[in-house]
C-alpha atoms as a PDB file:
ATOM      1  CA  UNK A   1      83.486 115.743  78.506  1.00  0.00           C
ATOM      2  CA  UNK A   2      87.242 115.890  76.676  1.00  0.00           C
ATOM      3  CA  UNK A   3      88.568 117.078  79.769  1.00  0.00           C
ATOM      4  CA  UNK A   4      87.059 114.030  81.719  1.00  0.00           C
ATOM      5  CA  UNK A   5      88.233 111.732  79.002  1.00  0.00           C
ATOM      6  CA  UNK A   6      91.795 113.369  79.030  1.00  0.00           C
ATOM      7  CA  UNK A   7      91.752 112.816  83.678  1.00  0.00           C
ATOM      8  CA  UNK A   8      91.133 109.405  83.096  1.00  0.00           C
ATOM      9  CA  UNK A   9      93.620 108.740  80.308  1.00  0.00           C
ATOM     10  CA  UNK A  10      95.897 110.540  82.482  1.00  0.00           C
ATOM     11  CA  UNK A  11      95.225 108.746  85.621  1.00  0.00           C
ATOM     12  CA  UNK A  12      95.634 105.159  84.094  1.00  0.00           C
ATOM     13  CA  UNK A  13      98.918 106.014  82.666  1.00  0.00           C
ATOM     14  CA  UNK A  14      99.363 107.016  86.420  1.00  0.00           C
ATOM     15  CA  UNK A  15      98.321 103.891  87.585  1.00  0.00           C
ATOM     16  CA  UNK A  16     100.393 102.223  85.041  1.00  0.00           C
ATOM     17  CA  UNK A  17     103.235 103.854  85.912  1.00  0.00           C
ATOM     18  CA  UNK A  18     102.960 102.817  89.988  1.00  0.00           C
ATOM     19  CA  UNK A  19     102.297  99.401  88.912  1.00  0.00           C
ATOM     20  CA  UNK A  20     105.598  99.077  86.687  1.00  0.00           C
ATOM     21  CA  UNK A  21     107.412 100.865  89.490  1.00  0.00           C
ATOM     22  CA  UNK A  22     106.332  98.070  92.280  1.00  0.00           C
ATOM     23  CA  UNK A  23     107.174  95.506  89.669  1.00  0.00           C
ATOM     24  CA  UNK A  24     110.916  96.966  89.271  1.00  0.00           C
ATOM     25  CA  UNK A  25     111.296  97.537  92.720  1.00  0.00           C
ATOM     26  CA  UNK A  26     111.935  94.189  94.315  1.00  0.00           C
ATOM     27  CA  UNK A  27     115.073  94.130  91.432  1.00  0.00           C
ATOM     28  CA  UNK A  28     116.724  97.396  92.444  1.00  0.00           C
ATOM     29  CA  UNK A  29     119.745  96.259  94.746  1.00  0.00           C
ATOM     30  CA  UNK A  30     119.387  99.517  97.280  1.00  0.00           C
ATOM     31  CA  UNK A  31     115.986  99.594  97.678  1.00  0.00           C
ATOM     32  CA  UNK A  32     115.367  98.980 101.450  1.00  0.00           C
ATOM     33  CA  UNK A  33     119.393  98.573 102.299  1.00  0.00           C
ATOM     34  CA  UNK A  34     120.202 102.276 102.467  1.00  0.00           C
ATOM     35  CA  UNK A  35     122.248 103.426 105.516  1.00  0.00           C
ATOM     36  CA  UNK A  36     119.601 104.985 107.850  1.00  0.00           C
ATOM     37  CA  UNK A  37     117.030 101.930 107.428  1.00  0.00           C
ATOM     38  CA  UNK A  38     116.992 100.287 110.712  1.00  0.00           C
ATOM     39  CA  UNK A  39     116.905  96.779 111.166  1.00  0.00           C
ATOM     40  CA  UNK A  40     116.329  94.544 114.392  1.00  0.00           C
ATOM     41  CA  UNK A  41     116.874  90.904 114.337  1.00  0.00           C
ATOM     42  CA  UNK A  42     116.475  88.732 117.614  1.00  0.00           C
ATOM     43  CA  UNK A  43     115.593  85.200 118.268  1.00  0.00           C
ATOM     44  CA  UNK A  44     112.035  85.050 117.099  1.00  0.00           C
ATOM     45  CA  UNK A  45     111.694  88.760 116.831  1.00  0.00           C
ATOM     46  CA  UNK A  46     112.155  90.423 113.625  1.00  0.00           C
ATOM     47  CA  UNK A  47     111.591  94.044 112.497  1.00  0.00           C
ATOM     48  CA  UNK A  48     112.714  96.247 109.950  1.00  0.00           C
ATOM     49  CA  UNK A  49     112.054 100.015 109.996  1.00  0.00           C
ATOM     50  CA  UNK A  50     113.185 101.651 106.120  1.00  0.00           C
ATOM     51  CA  UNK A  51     113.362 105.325 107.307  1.00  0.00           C
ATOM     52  CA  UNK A  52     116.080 106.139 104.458  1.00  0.00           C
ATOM     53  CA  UNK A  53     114.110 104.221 101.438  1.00  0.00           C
ATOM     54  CA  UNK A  54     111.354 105.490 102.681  1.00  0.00           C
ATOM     55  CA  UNK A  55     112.703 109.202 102.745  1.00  0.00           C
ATOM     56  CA  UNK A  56     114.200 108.911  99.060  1.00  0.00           C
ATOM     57  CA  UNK A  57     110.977 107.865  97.879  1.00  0.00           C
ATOM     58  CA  UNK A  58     108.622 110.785  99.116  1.00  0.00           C
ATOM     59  CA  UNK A  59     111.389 113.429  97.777  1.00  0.00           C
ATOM     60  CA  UNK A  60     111.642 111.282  94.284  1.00  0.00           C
ATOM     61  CA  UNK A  61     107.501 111.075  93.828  1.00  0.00           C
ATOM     62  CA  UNK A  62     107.159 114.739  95.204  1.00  0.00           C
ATOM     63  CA  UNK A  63     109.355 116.330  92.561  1.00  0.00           C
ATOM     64  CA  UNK A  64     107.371 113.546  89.947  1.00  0.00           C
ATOM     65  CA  UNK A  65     104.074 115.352  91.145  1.00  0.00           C
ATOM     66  CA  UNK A  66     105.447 118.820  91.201  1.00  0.00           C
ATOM     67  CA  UNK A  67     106.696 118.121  87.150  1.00  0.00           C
ATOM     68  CA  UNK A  68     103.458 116.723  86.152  1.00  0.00           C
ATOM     69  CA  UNK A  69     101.200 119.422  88.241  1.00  0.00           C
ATOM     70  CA  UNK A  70     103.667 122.278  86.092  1.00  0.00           C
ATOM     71  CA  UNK A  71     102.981 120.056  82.955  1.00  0.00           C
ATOM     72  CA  UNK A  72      99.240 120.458  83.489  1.00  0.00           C
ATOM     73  CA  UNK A  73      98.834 123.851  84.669  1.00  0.00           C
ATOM     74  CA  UNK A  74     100.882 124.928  81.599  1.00  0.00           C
ATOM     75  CA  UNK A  75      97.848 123.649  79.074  1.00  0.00           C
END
């Protein structure tokens, strides 16, 4: 039962975490302006591709995972 108790601790401080992240987001000035996002703006026709955000992110939570899942395994 600990070890439930421990998960769940651990996955709201998870959940925290993301949360606090999307709140910070919108105020971090290179978020979704990074050379490589594509953007396409016509009359009436808008659309905005981030490849490059979206890049930095997956190799920023990746290593995040990898830490914690070392962290863990080490207990």
């Amino acid at each position: 039962m600990q070890d439930l108790a421990r998960l769940f601790i651990l996955l709201g401080i998870v959940i925290l975490g993301i949360g606090l992240i999307l709140l910070l987001a919108s105020r971090l000035p290179f978020l979704g302006h990074l050379p490589g996002d594509i953007r396409i703006q016509t009359d009436g026709f808008s659309c905005f591709v981030p490849l490059a955000t979206s890049l930095v992110l997956s190799i920023l939570l990746s290593l995040l995972l990898t830490i914690i899942g070392n962290l863990l395994q080490r207990r």
